[in-house]
N, C-alpha and C. Protein backbone atom coordinates (compact mmCIF):
# COMPACT_ATOMS: atom_id res chain seq x y z
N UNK A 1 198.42 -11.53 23.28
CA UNK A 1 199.27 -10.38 23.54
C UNK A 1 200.11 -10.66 24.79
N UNK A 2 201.34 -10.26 24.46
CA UNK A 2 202.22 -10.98 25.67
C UNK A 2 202.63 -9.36 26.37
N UNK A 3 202.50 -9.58 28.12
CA UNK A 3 202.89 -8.45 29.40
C UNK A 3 204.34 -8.35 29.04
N UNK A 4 204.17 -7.28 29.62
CA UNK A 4 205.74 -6.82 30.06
C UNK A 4 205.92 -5.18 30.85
N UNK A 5 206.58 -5.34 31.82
CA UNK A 5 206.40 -4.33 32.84
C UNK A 5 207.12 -2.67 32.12
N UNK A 6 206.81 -1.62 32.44
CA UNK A 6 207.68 -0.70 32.00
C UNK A 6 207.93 0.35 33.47
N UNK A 7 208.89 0.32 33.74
CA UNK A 7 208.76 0.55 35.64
C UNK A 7 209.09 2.16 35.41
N UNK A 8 207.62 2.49 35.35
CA UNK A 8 207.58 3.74 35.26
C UNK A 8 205.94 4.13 36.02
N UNK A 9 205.63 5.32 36.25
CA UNK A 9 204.36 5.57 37.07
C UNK A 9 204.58 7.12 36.12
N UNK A 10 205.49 7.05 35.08
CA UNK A 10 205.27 8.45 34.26
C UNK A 10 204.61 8.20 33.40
N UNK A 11 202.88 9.13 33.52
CA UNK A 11 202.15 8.78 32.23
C UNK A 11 202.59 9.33 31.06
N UNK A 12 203.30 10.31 31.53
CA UNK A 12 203.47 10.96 29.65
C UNK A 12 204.81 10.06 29.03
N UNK A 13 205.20 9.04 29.54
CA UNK A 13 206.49 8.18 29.27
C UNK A 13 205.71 6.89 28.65
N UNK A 14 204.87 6.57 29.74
CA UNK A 14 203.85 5.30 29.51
C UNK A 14 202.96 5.12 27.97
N UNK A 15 202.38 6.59 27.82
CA UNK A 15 201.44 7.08 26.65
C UNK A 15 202.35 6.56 25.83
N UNK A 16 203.51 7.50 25.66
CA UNK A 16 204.39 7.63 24.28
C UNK A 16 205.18 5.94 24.34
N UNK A 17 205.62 5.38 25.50
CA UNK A 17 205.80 3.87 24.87
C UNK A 17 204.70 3.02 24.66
N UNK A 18 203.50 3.08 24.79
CA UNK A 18 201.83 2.74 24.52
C UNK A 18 201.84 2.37 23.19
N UNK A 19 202.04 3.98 22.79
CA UNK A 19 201.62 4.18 21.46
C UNK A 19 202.84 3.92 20.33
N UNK A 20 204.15 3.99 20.69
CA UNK A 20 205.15 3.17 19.98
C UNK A 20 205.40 1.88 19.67
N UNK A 21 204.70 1.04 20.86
CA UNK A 21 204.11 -0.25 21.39
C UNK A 21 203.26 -0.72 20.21
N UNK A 22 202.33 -0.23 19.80
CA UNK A 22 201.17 -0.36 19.41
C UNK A 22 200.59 -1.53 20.12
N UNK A 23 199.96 -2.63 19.15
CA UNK A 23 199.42 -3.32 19.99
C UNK A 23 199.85 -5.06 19.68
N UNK A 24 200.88 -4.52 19.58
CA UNK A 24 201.75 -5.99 20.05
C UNK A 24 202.26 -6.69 21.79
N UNK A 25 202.52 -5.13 22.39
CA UNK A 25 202.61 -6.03 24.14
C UNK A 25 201.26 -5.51 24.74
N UNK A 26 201.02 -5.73 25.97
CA UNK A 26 200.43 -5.28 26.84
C UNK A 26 201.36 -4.45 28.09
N UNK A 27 201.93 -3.48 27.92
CA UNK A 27 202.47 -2.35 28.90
C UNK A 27 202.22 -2.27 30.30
N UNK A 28 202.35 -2.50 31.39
CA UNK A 28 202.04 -2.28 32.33
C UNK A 28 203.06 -1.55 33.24
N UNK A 29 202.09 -0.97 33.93
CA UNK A 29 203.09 0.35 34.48
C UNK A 29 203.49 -0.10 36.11
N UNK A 30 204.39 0.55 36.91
CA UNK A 30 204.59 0.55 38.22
C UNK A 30 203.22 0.27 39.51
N UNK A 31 201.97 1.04 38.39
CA UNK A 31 200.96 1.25 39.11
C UNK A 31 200.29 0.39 39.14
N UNK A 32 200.17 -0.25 37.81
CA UNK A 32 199.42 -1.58 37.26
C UNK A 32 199.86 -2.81 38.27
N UNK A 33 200.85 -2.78 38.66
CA UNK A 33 201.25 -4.29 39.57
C UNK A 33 201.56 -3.80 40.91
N UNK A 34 200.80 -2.74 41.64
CA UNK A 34 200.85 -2.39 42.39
C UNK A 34 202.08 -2.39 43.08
N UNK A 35 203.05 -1.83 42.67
CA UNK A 35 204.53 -1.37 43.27
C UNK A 35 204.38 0.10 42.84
N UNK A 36 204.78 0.38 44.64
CA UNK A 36 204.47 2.11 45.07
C UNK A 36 206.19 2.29 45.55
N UNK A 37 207.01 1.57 45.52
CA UNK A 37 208.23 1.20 45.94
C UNK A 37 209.31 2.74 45.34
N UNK A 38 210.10 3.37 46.32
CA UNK A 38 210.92 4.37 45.75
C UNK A 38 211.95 3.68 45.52
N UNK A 39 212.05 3.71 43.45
CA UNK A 39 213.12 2.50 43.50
C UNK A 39 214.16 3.42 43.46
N UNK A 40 215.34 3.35 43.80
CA UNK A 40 216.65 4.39 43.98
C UNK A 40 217.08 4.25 42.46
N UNK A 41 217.45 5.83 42.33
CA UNK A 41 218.24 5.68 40.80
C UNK A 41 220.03 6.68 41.23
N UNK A 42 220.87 5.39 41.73
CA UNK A 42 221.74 5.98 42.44
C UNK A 42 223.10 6.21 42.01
N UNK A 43 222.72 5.83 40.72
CA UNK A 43 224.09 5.35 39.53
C UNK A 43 224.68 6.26 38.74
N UNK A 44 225.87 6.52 38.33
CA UNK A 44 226.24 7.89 38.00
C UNK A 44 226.13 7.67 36.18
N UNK A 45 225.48 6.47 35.89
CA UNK A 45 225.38 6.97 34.20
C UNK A 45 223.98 6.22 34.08
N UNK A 46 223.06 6.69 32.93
CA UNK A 46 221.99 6.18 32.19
C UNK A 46 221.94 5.02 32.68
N UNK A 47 222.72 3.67 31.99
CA UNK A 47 223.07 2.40 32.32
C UNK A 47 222.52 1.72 33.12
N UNK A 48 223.30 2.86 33.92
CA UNK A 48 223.14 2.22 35.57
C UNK A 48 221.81 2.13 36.12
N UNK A 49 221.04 3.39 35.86
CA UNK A 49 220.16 3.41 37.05
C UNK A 49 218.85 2.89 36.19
N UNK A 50 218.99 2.51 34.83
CA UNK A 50 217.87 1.66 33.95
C UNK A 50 218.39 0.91 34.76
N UNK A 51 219.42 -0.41 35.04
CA UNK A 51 219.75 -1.52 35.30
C UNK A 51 219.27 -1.89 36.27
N UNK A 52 219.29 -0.50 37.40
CA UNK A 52 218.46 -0.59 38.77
C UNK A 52 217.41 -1.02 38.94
N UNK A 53 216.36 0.16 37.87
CA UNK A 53 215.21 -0.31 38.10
C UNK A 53 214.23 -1.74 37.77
N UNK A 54 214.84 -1.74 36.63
CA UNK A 54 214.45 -2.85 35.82
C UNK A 54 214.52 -4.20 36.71
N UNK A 55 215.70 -4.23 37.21
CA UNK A 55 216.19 -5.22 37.96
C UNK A 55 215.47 -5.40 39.54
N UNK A 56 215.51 -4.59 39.91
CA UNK A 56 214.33 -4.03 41.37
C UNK A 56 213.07 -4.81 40.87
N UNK A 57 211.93 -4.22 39.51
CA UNK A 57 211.05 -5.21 39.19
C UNK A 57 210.83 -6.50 39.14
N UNK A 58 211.79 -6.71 38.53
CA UNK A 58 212.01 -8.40 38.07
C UNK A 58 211.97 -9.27 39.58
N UNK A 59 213.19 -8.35 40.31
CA UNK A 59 213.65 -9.56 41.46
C UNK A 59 212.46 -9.40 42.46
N UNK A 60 211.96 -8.54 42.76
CA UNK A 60 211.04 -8.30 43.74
C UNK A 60 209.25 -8.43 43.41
N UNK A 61 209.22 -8.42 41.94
CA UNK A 61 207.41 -8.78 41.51
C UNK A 61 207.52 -10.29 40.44
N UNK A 62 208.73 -10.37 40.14
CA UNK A 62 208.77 -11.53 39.27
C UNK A 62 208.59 -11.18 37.64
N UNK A 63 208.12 -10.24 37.18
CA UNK A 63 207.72 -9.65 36.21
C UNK A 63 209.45 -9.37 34.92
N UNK A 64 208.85 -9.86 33.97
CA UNK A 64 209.99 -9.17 33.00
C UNK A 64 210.03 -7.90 32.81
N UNK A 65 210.62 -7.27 32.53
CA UNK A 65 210.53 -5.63 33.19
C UNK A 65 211.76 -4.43 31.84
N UNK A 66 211.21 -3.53 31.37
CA UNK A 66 212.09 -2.71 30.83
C UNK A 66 212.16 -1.38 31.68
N UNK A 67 213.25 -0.75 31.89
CA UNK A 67 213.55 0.55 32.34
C UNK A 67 214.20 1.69 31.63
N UNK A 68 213.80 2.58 31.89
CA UNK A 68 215.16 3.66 30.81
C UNK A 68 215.38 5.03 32.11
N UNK A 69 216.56 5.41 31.56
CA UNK A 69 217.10 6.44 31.94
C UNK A 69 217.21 7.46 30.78
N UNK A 70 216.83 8.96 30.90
CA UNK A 70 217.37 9.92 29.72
C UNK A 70 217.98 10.78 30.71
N UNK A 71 219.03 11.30 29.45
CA UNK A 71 219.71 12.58 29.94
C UNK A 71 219.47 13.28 28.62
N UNK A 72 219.54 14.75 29.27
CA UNK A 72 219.72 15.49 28.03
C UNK A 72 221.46 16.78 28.56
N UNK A 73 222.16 16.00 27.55
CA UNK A 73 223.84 15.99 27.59
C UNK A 73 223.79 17.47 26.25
N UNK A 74 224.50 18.59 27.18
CA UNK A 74 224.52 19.99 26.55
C UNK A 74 225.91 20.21 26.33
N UNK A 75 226.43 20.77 25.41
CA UNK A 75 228.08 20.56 25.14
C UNK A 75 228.66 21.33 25.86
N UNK A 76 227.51 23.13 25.96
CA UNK A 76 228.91 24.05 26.23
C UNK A 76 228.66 24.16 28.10
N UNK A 77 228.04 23.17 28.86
CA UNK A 77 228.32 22.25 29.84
C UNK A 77 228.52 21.68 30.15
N UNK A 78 229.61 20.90 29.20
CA UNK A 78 230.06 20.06 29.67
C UNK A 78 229.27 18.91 29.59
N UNK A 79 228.46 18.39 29.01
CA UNK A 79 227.75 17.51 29.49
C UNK A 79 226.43 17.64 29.96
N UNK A 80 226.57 18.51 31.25
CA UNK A 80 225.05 18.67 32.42
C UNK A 80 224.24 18.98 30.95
N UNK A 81 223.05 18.72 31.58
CA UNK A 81 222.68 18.59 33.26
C UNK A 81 222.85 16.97 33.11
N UNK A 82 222.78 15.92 31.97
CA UNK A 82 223.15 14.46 31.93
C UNK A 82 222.42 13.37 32.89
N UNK A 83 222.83 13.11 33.76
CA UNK A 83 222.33 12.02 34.29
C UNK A 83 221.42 12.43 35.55
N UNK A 84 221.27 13.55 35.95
CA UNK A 84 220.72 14.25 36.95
C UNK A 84 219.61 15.44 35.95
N UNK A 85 219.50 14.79 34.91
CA UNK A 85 218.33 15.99 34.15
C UNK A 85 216.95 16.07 35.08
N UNK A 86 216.43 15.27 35.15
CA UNK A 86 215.30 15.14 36.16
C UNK A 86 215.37 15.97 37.16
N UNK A 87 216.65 15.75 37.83
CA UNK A 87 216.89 16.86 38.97
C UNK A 87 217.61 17.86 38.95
N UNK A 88 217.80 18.56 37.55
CA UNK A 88 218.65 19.35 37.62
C UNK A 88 218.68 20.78 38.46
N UNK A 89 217.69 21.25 38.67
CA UNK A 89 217.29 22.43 39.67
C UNK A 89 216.53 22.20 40.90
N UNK A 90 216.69 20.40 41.17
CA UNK A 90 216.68 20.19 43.12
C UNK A 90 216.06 18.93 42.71
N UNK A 91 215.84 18.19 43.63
CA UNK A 91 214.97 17.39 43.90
C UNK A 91 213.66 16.60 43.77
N UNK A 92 212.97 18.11 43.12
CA UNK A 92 211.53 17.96 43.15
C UNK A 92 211.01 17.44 41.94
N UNK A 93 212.12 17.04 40.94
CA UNK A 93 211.67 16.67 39.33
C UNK A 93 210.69 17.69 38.86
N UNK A 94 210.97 19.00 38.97
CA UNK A 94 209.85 20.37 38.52
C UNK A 94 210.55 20.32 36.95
N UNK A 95 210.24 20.13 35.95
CA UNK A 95 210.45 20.35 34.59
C UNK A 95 210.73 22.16 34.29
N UNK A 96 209.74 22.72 34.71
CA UNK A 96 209.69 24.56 34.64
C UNK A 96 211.16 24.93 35.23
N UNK A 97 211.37 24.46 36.43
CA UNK A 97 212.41 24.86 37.23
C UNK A 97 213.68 24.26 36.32
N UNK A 98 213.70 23.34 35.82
CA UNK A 98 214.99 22.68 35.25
C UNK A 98 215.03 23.55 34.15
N UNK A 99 214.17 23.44 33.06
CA UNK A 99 214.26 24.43 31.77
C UNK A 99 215.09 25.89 31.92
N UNK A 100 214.43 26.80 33.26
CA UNK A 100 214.87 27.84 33.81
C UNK A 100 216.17 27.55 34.08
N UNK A 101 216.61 26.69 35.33
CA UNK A 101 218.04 26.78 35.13
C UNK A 101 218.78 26.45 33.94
N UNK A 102 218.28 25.50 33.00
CA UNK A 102 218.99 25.41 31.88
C UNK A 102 219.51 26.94 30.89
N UNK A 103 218.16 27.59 30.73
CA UNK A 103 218.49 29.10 30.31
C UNK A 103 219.54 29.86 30.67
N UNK A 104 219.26 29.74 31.79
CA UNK A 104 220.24 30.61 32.62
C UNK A 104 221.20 30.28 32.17
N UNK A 105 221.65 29.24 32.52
CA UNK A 105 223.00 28.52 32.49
C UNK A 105 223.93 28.92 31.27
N UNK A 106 222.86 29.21 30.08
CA UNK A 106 223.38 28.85 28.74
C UNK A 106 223.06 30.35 28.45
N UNK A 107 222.54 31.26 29.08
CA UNK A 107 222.20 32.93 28.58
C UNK A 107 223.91 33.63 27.84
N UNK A 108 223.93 33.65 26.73
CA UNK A 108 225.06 34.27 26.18
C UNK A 108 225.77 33.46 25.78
N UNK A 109 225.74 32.02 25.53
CA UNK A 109 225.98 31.12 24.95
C UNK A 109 225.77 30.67 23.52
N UNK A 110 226.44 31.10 22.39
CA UNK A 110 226.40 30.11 20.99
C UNK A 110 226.20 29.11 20.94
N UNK A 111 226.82 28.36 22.01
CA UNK A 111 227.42 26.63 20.74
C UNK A 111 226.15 26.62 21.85
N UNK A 112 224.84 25.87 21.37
CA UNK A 112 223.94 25.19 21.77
C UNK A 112 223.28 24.02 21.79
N UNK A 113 224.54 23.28 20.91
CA UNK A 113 224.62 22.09 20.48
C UNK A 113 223.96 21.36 21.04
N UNK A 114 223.18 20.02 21.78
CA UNK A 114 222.76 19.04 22.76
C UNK A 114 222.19 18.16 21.77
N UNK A 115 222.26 16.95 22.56
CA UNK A 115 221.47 15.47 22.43
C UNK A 115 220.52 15.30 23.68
N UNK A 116 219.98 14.57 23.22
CA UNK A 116 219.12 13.58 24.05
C UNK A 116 219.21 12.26 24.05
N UNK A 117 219.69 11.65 25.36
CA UNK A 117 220.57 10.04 25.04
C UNK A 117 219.23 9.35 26.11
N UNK A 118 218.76 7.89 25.51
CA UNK A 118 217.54 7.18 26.58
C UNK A 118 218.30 5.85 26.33
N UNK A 119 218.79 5.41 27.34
CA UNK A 119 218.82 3.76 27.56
C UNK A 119 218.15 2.86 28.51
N UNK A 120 217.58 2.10 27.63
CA UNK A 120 216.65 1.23 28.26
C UNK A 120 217.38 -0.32 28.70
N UNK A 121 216.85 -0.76 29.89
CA UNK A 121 217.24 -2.04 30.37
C UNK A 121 216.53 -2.95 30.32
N UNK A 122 216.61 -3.82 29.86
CA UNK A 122 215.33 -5.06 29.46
C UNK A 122 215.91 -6.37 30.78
N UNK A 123 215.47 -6.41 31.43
CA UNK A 123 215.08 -7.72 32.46
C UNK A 123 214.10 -8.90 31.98
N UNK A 124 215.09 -9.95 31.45
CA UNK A 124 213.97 -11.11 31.19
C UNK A 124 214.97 -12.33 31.81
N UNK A 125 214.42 -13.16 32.96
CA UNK A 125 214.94 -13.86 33.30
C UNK A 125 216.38 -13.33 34.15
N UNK A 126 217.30 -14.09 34.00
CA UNK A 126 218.47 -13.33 34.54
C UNK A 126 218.64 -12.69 33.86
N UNK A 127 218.76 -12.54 32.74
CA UNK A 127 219.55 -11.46 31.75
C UNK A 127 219.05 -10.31 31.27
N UNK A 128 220.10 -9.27 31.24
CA UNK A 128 220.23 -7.57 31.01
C UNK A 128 220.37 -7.56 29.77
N UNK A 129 219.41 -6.87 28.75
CA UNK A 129 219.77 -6.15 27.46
C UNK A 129 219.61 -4.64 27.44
N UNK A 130 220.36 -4.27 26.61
CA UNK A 130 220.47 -2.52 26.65
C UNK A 130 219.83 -2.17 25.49
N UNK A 131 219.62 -1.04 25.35
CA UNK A 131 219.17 -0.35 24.07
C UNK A 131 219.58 1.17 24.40
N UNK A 132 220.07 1.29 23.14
CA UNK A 132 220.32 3.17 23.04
C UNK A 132 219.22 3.85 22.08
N UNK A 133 219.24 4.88 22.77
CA UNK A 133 218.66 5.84 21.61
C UNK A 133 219.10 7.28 21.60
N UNK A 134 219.52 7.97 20.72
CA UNK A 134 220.02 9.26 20.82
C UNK A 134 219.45 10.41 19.42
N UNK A 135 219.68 11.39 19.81
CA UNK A 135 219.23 12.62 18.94
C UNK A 135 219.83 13.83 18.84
N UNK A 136 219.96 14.17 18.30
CA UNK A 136 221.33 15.28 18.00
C UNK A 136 220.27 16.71 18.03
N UNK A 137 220.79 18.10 18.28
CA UNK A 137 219.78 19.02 18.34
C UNK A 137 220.72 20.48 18.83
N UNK A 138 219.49 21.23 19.44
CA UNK A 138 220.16 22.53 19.91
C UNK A 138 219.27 23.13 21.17
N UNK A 139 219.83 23.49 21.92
CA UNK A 139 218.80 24.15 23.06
C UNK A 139 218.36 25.57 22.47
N UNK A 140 217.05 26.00 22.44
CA UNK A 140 216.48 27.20 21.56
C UNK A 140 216.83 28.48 22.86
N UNK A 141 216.55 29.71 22.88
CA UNK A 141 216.65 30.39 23.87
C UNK A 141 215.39 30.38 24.47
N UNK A 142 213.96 30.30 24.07
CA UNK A 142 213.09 30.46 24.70
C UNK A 142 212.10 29.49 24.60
N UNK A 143 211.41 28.64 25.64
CA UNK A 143 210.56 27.73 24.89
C UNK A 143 209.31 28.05 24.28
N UNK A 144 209.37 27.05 23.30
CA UNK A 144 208.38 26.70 22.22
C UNK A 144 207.10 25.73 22.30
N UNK A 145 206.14 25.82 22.03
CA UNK A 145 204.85 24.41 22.08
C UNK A 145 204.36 24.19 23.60
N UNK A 146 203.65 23.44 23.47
CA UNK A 146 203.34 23.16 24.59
C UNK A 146 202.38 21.79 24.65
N UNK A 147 203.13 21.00 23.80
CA UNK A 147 203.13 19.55 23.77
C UNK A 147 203.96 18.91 24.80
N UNK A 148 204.54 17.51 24.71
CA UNK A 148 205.70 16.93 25.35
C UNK A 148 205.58 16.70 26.80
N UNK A 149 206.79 16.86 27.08
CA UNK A 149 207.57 16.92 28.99
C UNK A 149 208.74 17.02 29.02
N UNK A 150 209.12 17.65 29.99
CA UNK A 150 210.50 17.46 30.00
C UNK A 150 210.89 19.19 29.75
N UNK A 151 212.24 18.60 29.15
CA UNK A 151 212.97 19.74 28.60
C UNK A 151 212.14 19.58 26.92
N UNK A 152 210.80 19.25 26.49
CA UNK A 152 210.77 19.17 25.27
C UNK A 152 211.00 20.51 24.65
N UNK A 153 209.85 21.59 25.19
CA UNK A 153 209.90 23.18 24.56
C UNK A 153 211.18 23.79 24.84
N UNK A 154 212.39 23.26 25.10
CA UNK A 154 213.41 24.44 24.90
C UNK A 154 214.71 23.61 23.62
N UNK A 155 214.18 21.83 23.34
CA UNK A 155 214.81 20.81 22.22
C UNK A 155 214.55 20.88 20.90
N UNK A 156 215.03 21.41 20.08
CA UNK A 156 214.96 21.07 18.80
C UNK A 156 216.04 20.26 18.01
N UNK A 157 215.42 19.14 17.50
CA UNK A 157 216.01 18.33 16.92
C UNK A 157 216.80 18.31 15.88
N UNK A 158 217.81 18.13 14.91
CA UNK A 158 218.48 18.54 13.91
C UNK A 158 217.28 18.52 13.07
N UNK A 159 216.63 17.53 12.76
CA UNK A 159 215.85 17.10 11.63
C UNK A 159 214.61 17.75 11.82
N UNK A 160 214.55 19.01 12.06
CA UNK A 160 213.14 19.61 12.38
C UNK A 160 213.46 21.11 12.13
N UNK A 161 212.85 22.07 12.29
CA UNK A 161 212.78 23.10 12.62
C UNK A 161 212.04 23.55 13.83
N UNK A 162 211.03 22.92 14.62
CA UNK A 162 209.92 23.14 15.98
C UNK A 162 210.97 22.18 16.80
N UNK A 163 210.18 22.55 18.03
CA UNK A 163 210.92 21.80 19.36
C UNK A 163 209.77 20.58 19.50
N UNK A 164 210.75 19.67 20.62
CA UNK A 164 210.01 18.12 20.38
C UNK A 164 208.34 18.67 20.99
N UNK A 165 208.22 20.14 21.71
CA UNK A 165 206.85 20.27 22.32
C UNK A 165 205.92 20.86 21.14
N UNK A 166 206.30 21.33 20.31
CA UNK A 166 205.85 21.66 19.13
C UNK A 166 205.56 20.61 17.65
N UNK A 167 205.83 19.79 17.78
CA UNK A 167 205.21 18.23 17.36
C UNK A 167 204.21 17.19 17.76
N UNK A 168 203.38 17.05 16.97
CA UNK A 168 202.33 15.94 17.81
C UNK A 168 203.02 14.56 17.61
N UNK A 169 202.70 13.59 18.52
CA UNK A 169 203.30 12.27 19.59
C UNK A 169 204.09 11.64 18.19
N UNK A 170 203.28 11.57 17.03
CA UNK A 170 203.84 10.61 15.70
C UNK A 170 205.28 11.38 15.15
N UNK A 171 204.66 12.30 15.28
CA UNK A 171 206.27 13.31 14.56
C UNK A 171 207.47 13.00 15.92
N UNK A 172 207.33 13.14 16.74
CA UNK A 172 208.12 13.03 17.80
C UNK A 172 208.90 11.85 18.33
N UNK A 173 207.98 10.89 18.25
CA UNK A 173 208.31 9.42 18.11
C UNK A 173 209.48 9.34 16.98
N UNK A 174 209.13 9.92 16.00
CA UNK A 174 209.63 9.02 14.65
C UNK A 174 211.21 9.58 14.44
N UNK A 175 211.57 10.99 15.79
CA UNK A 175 213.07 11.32 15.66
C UNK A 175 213.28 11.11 17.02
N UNK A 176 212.46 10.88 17.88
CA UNK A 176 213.32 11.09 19.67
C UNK A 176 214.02 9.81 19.51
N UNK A 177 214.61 10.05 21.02
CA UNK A 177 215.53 9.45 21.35
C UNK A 177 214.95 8.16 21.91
N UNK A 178 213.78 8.30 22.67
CA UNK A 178 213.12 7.42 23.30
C UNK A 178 212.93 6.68 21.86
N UNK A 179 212.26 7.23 21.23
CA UNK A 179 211.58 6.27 20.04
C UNK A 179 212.28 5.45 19.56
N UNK A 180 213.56 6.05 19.24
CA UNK A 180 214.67 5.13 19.01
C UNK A 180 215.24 3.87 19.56
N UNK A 181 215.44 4.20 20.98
CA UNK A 181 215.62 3.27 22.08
C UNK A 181 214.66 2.30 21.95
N UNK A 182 213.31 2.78 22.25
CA UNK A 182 212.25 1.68 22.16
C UNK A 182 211.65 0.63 20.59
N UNK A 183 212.26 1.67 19.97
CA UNK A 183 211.98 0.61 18.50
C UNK A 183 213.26 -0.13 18.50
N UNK A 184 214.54 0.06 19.02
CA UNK A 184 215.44 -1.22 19.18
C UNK A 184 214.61 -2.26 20.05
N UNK A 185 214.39 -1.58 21.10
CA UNK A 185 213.60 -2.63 22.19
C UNK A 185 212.59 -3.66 21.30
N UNK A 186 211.59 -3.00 21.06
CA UNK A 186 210.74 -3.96 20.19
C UNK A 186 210.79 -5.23 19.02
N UNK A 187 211.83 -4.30 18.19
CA UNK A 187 212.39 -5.35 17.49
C UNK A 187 213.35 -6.47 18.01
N UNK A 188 213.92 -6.32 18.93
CA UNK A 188 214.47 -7.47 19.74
C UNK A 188 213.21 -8.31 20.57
N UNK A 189 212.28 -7.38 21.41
CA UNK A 189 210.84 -8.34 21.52
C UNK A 189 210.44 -9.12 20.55
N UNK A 190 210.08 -8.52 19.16
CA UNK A 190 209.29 -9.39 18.43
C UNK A 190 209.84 -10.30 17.83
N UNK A 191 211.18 -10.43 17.73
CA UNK A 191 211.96 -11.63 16.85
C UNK A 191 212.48 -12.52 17.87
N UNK A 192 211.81 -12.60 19.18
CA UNK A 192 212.20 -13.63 20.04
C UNK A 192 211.13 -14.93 19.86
């Protein structure tokens, strides 16, 4: 079974690429190679701040390394909350607090249109590969389930009727965005 870093210290990120993983790599997390390091994510798109991290791993532990960035991109905002989803209501990466401002934001709002976009950065050697993954959907008015993370309980996916928190890990995998992203990832792993 061949390593490969995933520069993350998010278990509920770690689980769900684990178990998309199956048991073809061995996953290791931020924590696993003991880097406690605040890697900066300072980049104004997805791209970027996968490229960061990924790249931070590699050059500084030696390790081949994948990273991702998600946004979850809302239409009748323009976009937001996008590349600052994590922080969309401060600093503190509070998920409750982001959902809330998301409501708000969107209270009296129709078009509820949104995606969920994850690009991952693969670090092997010198070289950068990307992967997309995206999902088309609607922000609900009130959340749902209480599965997931994130903005999952307020996402419903086109191809569903429940929100991604209202699905167990297999159903969720098999339309997110991540899943997507990471089953490009893999299949470019395994045919190397």
């Amino acid at each position: 079974m061949r390593t490969i870093v995933f520069a993350t210290n998010n278990r509920h990120k770690l689980q769900e690429l684990r178990r998309i993983a199956g048991d073809s790599w061995n996953i290791l997390s931020l924590e696993d190679i003991g880097c406690d390091d605040d890697i900066p994510e300072t980049a104004d798109t997805l791209e970027g701040n996968a490229i960061i991290k990924a790249r931070w791993v590699k050059d500084k532990y030696g390790y081949d390394c994948f990273a991702d960035d998600t946004g979850l991109m809302v239409d009748a905002l323009g976009g937001a909350p996008g590349v600052y989803s994590a922080r969309y209501a401060g600093p503190g990466h509070d998920s409750a607090a982001n959902m809330a401002l998301l409501l708000k934001n969107l209270e009296g709002e129709t078009n509820r249109s949104a995606r969920f976009r994850t690009v991952i950065a693969l670090a092997q050697g010198s070289d950068i590969r990307l992967f997309e993954g995206v999902v088309e959907g609607e922000i609900t008015t009130v959340p749902a389930g209480c599965g997931g993370f994130g903005y999952d309980p307020v996402f419903k996916p086109l191809e569903s009727s429940v929100t991604f928190a209202e699905m167990d890990a297999d159903a969720k995998n098999a339309v997110s965005h991540r899943g997507r992203a990471t089953a490009a990832l893999m299949k470019y792993l395994l045919n190397q």
